[in-house]
PDB file of N, CA and C in Angstrom:
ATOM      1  N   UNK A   1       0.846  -1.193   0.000  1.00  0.00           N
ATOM      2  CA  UNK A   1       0.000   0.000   0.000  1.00  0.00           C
ATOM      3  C   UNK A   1       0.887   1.251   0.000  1.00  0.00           C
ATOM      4  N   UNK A   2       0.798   2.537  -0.767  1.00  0.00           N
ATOM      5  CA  UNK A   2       1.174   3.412  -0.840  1.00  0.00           C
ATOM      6  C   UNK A   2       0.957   4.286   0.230  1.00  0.00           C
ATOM      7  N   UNK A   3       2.079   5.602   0.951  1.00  0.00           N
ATOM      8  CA  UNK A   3       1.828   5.970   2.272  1.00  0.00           C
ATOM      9  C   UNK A   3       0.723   7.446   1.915  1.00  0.00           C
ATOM     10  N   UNK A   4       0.592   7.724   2.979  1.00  0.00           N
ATOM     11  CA  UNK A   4      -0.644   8.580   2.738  1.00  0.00           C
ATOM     12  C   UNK A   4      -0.159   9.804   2.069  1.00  0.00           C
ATOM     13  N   UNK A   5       1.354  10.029   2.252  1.00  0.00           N
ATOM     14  CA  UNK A   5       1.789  11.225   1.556  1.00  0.00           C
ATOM     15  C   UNK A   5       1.541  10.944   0.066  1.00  0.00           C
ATOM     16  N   UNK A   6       2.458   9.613  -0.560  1.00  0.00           N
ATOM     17  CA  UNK A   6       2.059   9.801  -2.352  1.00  0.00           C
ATOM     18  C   UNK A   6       1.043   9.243  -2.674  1.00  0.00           C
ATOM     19  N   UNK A   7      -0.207   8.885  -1.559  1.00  0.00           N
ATOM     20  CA  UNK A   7      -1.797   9.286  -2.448  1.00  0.00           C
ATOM     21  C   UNK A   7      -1.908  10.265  -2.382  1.00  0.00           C
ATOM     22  N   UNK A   8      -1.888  11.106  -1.442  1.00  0.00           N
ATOM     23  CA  UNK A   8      -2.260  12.769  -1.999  1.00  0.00           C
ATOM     24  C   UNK A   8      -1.066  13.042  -3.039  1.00  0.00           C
ATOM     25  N   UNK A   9       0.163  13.072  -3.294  1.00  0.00           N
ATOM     26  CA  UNK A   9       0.600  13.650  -4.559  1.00  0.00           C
ATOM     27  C   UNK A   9       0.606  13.217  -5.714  1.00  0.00           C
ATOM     28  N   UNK A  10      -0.133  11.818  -5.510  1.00  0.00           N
ATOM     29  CA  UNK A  10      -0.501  10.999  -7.221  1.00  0.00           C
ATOM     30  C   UNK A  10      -1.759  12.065  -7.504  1.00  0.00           C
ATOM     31  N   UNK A  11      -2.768  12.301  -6.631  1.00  0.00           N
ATOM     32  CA  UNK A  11      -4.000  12.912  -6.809  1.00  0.00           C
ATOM     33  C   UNK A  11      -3.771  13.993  -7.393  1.00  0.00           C
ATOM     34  N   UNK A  12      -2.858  15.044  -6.770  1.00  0.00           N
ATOM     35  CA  UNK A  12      -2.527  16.012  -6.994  1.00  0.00           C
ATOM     36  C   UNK A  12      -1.566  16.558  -8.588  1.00  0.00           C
ATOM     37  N   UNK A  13      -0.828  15.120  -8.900  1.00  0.00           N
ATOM     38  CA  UNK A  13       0.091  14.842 -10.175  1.00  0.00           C
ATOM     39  C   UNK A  13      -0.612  14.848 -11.304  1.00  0.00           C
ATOM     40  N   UNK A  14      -1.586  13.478 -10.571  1.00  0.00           N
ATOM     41  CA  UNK A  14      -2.073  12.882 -11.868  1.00  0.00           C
ATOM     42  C   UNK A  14      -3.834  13.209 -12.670  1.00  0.00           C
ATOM     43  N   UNK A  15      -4.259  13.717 -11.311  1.00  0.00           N
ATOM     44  CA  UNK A  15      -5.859  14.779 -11.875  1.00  0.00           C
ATOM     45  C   UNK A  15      -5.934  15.800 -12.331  1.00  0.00           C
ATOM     46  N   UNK A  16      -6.308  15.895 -13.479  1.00  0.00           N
ATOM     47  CA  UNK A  16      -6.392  17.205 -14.131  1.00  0.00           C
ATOM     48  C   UNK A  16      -7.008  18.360 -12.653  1.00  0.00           C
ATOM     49  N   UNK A  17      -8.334  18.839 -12.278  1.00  0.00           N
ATOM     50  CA  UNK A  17      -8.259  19.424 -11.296  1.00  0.00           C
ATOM     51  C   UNK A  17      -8.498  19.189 -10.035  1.00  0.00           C
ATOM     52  N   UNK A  18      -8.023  19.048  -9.380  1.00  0.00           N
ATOM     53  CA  UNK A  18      -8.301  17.839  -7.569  1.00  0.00           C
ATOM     54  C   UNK A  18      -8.467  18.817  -6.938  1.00  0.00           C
ATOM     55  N   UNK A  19      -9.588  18.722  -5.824  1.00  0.00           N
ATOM     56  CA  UNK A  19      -9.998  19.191  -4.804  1.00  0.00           C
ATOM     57  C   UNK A  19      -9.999  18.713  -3.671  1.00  0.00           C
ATOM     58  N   UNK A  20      -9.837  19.326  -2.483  1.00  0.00           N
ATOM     59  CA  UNK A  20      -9.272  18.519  -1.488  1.00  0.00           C
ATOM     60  C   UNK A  20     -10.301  19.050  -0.920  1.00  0.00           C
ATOM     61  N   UNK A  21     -11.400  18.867   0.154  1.00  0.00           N
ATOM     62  CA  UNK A  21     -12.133  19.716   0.487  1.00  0.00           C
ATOM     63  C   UNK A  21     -13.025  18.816   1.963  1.00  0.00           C
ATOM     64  N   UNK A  22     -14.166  19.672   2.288  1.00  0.00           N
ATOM     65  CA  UNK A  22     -14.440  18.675   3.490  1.00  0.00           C
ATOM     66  C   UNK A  22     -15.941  18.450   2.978  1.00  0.00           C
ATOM     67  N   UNK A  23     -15.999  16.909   3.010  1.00  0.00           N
ATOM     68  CA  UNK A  23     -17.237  15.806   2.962  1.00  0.00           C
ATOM     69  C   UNK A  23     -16.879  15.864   1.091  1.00  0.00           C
ATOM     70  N   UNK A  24     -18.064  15.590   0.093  1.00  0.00           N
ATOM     71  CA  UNK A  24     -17.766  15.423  -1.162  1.00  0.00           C
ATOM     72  C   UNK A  24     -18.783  16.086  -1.779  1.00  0.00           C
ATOM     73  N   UNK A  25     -18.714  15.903  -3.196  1.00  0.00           N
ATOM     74  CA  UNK A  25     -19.647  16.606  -4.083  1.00  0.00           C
ATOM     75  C   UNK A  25     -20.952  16.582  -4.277  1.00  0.00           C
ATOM     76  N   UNK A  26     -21.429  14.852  -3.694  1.00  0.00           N
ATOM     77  CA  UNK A  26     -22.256  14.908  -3.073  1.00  0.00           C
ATOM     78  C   UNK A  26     -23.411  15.484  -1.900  1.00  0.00           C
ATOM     79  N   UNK A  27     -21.940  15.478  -0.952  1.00  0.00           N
ATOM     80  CA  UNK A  27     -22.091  15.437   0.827  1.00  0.00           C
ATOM     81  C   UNK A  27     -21.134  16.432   0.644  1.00  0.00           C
ATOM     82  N   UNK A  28     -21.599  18.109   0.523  1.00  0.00           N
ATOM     83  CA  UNK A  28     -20.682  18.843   0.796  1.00  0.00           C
ATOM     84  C   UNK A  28     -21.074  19.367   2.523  1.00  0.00           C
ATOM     85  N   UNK A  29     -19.730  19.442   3.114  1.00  0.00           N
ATOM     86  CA  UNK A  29     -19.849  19.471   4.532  1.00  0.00           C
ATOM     87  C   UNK A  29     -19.369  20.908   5.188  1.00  0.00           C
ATOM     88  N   UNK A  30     -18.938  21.884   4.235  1.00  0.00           N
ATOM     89  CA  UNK A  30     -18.345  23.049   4.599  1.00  0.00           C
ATOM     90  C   UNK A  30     -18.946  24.056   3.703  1.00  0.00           C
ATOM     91  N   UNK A  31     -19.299  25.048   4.011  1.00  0.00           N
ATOM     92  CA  UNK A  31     -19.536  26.824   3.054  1.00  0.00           C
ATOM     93  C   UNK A  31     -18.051  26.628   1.943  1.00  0.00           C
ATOM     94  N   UNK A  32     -17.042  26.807   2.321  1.00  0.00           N
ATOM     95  CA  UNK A  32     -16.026  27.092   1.341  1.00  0.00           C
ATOM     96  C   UNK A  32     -15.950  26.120   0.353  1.00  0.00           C
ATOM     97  N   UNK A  33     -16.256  24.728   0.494  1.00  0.00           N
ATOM     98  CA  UNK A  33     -15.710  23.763  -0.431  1.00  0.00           C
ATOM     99  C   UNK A  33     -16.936  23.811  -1.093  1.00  0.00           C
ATOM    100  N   UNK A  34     -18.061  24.362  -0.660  1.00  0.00           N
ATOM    101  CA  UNK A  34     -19.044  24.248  -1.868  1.00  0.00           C
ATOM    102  C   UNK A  34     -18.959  25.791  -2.587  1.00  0.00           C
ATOM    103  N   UNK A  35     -18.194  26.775  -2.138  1.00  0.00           N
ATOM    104  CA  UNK A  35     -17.787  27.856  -2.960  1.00  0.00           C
ATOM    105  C   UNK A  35     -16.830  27.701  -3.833  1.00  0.00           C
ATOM    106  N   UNK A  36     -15.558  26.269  -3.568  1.00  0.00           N
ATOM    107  CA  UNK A  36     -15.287  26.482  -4.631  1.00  0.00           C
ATOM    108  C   UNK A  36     -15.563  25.477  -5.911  1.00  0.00           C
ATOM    109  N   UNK A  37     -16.464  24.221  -5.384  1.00  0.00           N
ATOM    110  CA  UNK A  37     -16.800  23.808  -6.215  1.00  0.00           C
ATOM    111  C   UNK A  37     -17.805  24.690  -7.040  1.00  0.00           C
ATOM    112  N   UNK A  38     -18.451  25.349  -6.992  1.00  0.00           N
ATOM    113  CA  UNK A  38     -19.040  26.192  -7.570  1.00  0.00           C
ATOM    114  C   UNK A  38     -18.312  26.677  -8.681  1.00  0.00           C
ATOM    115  N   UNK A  39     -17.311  27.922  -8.564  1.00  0.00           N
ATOM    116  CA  UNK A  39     -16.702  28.235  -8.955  1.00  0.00           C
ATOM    117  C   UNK A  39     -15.881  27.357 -10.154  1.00  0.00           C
ATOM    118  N   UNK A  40     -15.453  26.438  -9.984  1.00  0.00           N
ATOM    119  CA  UNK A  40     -14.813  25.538 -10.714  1.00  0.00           C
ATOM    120  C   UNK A  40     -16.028  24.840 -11.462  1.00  0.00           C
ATOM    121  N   UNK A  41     -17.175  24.728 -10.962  1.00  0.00           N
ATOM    122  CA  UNK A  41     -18.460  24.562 -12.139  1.00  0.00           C
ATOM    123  C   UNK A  41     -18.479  25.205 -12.970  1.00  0.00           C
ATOM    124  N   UNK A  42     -18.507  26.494 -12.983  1.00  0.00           N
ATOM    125  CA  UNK A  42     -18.984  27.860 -13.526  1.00  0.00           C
ATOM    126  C   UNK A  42     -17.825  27.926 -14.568  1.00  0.00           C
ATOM    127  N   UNK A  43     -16.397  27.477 -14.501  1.00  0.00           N
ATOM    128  CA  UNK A  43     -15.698  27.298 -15.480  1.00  0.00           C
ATOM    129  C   UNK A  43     -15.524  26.184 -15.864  1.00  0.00           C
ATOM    130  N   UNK A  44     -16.015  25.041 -15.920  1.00  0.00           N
ATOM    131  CA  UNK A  44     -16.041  24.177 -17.045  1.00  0.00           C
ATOM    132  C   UNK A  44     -15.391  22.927 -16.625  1.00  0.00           C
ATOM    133  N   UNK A  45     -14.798  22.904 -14.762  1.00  0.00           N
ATOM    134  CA  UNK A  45     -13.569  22.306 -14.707  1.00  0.00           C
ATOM    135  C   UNK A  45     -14.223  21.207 -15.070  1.00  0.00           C
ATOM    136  N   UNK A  46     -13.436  19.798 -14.918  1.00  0.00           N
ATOM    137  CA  UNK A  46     -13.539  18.338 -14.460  1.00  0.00           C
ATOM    138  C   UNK A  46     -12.997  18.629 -12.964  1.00  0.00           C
ATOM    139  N   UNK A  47     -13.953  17.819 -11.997  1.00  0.00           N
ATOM    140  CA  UNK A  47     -13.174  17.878 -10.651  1.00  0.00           C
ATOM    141  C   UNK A  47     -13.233  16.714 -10.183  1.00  0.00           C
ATOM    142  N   UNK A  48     -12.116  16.243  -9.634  1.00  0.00           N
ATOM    143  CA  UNK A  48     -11.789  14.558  -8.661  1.00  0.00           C
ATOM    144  C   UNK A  48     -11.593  15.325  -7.536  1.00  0.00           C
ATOM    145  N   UNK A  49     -12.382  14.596  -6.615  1.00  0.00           N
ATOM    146  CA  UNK A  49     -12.773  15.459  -5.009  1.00  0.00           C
ATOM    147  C   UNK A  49     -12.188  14.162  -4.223  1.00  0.00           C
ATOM    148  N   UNK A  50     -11.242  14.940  -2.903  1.00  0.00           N
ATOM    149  CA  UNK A  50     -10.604  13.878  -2.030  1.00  0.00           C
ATOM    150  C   UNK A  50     -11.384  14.628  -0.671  1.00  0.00           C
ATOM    151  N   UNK A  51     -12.260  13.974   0.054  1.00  0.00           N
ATOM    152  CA  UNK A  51     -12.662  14.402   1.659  1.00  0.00           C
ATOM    153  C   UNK A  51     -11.762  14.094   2.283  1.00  0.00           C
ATOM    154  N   UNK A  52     -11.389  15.246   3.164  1.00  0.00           N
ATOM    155  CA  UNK A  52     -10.485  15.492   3.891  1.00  0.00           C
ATOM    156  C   UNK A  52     -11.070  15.200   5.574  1.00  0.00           C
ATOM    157  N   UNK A  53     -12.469  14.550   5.868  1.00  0.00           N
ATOM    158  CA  UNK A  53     -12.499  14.621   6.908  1.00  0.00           C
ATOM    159  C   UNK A  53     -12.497  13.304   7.573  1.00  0.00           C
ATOM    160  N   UNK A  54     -12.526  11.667   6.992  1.00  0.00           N
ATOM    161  CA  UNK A  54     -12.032  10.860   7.630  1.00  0.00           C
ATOM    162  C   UNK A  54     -11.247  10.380   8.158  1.00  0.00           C
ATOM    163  N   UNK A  55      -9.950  11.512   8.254  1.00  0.00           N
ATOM    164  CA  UNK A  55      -8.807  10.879   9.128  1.00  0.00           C
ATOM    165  C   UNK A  55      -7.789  12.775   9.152  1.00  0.00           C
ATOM    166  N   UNK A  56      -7.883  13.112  10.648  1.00  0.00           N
ATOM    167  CA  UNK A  56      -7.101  14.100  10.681  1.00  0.00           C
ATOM    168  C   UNK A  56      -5.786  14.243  10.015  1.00  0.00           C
ATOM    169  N   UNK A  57      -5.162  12.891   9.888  1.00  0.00           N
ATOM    170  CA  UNK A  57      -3.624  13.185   8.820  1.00  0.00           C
ATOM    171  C   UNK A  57      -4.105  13.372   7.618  1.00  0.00           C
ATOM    172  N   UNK A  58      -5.084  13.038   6.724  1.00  0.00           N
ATOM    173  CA  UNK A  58      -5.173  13.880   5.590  1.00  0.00           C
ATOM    174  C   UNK A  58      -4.730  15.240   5.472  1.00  0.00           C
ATOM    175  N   UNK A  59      -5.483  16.109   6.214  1.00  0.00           N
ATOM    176  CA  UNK A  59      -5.001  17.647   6.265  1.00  0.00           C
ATOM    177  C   UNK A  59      -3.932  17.875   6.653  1.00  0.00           C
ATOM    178  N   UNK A  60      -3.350  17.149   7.406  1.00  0.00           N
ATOM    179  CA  UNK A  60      -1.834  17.554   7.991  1.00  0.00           C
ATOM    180  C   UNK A  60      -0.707  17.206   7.192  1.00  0.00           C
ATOM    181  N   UNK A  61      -1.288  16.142   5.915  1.00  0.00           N
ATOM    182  CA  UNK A  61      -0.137  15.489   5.038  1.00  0.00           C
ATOM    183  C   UNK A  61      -0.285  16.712   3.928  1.00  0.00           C
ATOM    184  N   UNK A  62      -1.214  17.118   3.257  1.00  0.00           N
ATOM    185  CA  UNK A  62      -1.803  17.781   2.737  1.00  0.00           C
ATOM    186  C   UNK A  62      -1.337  19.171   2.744  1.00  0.00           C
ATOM    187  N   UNK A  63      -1.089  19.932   3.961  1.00  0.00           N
ATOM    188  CA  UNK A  63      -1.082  20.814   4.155  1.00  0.00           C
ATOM    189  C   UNK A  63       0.525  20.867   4.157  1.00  0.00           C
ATOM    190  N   UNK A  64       1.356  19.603   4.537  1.00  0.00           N
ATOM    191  CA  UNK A  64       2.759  19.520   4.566  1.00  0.00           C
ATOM    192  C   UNK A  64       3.673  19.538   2.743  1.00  0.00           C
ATOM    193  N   UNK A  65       2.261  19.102   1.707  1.00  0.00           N
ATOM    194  CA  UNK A  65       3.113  19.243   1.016  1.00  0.00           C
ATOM    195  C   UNK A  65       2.710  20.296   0.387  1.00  0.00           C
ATOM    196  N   UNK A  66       1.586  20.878   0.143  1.00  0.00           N
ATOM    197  CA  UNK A  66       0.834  22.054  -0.111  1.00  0.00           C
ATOM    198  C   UNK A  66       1.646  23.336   0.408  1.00  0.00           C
ATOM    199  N   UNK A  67       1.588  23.576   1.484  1.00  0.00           N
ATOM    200  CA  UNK A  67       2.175  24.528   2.362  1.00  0.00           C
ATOM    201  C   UNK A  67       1.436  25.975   2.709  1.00  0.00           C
ATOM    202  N   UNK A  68      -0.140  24.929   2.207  1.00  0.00           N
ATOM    203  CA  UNK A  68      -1.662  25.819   2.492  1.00  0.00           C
ATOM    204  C   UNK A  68      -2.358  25.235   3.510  1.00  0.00           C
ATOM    205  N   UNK A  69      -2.290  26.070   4.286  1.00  0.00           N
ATOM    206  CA  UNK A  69      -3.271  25.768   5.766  1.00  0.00           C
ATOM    207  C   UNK A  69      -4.572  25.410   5.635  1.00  0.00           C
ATOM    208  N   UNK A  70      -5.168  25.973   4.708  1.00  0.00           N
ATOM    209  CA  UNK A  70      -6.674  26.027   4.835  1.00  0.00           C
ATOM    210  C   UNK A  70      -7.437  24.634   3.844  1.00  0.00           C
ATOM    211  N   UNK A  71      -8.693  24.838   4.502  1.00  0.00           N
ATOM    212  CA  UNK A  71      -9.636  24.057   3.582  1.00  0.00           C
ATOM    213  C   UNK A  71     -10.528  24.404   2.278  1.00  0.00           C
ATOM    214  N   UNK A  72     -11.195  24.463   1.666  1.00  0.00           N
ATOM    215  CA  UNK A  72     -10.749  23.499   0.208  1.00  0.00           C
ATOM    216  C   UNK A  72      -9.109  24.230  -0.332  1.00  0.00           C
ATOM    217  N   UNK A  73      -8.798  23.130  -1.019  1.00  0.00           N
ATOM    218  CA  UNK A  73      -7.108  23.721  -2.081  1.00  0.00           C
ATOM    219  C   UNK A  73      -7.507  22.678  -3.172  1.00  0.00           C
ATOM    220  N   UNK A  74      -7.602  23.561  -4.231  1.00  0.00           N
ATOM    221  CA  UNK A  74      -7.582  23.184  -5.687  1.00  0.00           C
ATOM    222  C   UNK A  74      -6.120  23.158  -6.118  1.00  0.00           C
ATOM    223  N   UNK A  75      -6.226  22.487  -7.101  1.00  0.00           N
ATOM    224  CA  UNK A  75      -4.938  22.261  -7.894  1.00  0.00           C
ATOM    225  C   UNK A  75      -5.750  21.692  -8.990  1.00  0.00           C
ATOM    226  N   UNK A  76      -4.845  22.945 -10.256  1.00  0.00           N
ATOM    227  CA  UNK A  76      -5.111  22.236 -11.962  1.00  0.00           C
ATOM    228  C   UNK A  76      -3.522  21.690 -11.884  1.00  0.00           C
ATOM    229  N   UNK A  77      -3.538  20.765 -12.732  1.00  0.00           N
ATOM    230  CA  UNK A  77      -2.634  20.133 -13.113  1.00  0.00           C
ATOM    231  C   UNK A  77      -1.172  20.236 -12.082  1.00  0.00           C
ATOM    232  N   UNK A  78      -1.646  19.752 -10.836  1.00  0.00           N
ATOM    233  CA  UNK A  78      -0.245  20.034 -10.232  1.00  0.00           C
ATOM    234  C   UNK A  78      -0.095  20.989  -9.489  1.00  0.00           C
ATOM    235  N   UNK A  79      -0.754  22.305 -10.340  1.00  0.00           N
ATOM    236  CA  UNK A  79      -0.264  23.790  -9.109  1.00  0.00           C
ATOM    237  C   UNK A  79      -1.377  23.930  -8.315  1.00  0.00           C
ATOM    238  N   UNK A  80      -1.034  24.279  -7.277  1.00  0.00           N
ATOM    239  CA  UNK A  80      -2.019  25.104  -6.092  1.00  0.00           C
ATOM    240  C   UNK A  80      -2.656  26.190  -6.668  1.00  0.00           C
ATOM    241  N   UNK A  81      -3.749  26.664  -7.268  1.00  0.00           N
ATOM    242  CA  UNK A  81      -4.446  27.099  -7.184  1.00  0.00           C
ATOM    243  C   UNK A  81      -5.006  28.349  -5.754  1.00  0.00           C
ATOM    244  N   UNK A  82      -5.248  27.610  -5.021  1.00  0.00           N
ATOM    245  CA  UNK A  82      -5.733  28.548  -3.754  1.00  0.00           C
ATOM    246  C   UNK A  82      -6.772  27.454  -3.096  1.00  0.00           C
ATOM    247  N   UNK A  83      -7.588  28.376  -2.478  1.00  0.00           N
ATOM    248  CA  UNK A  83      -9.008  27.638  -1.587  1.00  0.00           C
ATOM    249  C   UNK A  83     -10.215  28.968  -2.212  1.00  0.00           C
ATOM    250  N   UNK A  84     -11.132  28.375  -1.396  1.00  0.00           N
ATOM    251  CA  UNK A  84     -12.469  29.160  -2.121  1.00  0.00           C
ATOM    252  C   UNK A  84     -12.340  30.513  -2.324  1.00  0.00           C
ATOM    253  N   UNK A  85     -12.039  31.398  -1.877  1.00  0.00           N
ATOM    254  CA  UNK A  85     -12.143  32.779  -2.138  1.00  0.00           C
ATOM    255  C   UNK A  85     -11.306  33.089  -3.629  1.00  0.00           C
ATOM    256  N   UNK A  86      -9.748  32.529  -3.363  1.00  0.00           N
ATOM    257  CA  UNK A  86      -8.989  32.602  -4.520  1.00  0.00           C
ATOM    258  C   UNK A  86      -9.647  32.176  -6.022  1.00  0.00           C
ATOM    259  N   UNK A  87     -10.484  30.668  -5.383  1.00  0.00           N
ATOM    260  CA  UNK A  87     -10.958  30.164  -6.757  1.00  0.00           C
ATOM    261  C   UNK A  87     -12.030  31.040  -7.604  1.00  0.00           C
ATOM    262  N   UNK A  88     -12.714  31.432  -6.535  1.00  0.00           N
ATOM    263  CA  UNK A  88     -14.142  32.115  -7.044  1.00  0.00           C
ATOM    264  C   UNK A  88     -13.303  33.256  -7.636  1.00  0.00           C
ATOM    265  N   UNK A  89     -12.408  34.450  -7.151  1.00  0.00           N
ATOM    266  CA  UNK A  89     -12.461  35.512  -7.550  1.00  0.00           C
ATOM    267  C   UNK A  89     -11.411  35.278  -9.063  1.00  0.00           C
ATOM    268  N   UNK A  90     -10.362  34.134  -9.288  1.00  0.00           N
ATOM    269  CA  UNK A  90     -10.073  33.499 -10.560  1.00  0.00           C
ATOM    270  C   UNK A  90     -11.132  33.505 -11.369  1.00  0.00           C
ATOM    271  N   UNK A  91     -12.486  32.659 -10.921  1.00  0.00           N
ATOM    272  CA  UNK A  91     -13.274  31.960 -11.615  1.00  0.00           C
ATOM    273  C   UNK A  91     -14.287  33.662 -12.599  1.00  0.00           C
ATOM    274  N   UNK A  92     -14.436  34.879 -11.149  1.00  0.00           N
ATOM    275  CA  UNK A  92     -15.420  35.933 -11.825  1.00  0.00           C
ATOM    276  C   UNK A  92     -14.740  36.699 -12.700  1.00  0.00           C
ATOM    277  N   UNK A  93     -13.174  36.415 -12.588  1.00  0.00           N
ATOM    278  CA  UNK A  93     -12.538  37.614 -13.423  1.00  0.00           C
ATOM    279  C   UNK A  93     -12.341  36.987 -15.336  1.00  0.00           C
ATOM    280  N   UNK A  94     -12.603  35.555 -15.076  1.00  0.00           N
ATOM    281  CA  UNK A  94     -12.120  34.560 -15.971  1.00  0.00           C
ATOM    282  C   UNK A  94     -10.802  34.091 -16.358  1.00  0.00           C
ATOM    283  N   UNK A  95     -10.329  34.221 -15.079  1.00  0.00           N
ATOM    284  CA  UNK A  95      -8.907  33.845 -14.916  1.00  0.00           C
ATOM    285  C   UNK A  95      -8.568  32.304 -15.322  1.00  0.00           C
ATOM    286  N   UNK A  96     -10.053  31.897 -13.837  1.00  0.00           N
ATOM    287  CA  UNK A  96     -10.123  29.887 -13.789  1.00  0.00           C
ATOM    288  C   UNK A  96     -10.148  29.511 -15.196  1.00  0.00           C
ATOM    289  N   UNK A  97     -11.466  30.275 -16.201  1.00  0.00           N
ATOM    290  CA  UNK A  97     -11.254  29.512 -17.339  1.00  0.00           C
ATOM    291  C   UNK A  97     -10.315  29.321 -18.495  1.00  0.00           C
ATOM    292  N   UNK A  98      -9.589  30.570 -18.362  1.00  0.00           N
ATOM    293  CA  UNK A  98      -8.458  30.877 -19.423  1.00  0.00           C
ATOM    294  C   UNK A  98      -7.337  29.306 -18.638  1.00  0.00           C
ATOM    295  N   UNK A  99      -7.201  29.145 -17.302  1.00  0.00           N
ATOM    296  CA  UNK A  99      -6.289  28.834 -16.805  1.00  0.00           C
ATOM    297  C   UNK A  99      -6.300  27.311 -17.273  1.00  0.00           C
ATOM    298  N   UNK A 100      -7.510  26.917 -17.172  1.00  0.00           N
ATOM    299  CA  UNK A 100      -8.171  25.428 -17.597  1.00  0.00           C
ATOM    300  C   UNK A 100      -8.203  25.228 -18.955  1.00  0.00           C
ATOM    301  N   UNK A 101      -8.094  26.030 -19.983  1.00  0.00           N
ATOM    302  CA  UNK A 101      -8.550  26.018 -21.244  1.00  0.00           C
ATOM    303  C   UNK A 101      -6.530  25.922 -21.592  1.00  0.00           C
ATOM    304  N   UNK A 102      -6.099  26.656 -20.940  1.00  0.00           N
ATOM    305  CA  UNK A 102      -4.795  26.418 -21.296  1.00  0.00           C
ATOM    306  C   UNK A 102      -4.217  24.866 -20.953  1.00  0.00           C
ATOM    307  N   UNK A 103      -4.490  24.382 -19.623  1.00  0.00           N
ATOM    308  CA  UNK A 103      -4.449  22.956 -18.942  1.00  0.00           C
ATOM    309  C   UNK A 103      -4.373  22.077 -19.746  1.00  0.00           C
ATOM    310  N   UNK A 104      -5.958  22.214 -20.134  1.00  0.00           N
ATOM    311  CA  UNK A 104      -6.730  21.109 -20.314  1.00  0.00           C
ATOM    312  C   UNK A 104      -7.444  20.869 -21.478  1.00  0.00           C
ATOM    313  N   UNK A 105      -7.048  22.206 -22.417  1.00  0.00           N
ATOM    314  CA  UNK A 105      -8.225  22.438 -23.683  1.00  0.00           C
ATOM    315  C   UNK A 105      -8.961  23.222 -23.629  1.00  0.00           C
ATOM    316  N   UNK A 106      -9.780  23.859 -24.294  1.00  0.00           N
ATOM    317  CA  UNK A 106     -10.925  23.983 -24.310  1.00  0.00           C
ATOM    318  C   UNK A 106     -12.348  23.074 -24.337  1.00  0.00           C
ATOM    319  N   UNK A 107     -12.088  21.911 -25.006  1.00  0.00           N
ATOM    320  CA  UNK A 107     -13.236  20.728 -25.205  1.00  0.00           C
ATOM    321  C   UNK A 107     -12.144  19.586 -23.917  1.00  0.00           C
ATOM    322  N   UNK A 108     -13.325  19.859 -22.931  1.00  0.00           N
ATOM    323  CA  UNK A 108     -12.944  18.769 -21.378  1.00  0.00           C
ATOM    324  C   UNK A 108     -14.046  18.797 -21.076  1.00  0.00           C
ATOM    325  N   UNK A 109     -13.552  17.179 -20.832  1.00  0.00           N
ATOM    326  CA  UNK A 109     -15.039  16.141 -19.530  1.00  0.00           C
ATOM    327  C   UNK A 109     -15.502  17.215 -18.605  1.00  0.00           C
ATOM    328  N   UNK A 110     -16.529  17.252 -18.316  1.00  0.00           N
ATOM    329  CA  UNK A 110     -16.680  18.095 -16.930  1.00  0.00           C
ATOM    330  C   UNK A 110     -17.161  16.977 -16.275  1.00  0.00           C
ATOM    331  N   UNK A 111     -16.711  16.037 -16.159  1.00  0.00           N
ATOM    332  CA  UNK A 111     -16.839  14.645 -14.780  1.00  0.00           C
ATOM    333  C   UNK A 111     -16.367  15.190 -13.526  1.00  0.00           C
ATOM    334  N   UNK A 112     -17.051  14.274 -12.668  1.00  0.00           N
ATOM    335  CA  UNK A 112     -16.779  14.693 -10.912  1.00  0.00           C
ATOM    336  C   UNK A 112     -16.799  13.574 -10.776  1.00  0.00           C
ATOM    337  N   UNK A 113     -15.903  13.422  -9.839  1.00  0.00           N
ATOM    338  CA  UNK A 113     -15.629  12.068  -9.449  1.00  0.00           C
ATOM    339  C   UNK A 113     -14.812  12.037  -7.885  1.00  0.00           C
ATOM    340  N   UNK A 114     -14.568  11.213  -7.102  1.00  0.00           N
ATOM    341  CA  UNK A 114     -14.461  11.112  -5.789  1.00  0.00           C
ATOM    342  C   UNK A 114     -13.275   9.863  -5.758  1.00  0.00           C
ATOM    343  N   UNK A 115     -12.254  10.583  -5.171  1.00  0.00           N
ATOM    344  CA  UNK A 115     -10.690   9.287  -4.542  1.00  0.00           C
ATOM    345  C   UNK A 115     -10.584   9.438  -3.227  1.00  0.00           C
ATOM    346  N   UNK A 116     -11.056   8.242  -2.906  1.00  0.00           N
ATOM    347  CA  UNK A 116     -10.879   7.835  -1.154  1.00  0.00           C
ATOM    348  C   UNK A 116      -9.689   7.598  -1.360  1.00  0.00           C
ATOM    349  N   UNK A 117      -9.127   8.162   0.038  1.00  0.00           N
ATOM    350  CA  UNK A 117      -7.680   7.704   0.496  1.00  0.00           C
ATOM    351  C   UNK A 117      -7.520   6.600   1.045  1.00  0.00           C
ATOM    352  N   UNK A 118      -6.585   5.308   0.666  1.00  0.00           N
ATOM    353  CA  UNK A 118      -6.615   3.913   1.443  1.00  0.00           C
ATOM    354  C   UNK A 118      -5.642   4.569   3.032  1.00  0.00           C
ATOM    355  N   UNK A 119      -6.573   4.272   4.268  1.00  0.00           N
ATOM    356  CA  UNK A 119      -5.701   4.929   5.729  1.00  0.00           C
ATOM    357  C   UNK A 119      -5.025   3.660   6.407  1.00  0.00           C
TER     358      UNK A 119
END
């Protein structure tokens, strides 16, 4: 089994845009992580959502390689992005979509999808 650090940085490597956020897209469990899923709707992303609230070392591994304290942190392709405020005010200026269209294309899945962490 892989340690909990390189599942979060395969997630983070290998998903076009990963969200780290608390409960899921479903079961959103926080104001911010459903601000920035929003936001990342509104531009077109694809998002793979990791809940951060079944095991306190998520956030602490997370945050160790991130070197972002807070809850939700997006990442397109690798970079940190921000958390909700950053995303949304990317997303109204049309920053998010230029940023994604450069990523990822212009013609992308907008799939959501959910990676449990093995603890």
């Amino acid at each position: 089994m892989k340690t909990l650090h390189d599942q979060i940085s395969d997630v983070i490597e290998q998903e076009p845009v990963a969200v780290f956020m608390k409960g899921t897209p479903q079961m959103i469990m926080c104001g911010n992580s459903l601000r920035a899923l929003q936001a990342l709707h509104a531009a077109g992303a694809p998002i793979t959502a990791v809940d951060i609230l079944p095991d306190p070392r998520i956030r602490l591994e997370l945050s160790a390689i991130s070197g972002w304290p807070t809850i939700p942190q997006v990442f397109v392709k690798g970079e940190l992005i921000g958390g909700a405020d950053i995303t949304e005010e990317l997303s109204a200026s049309g920053e998010l979509q230029s940023k994604l269209d450069a990523a990822l294309g212009a013609e992308r899945d907008q799939s959501v999808k959910v990676v449990e962490l093995e603890l």
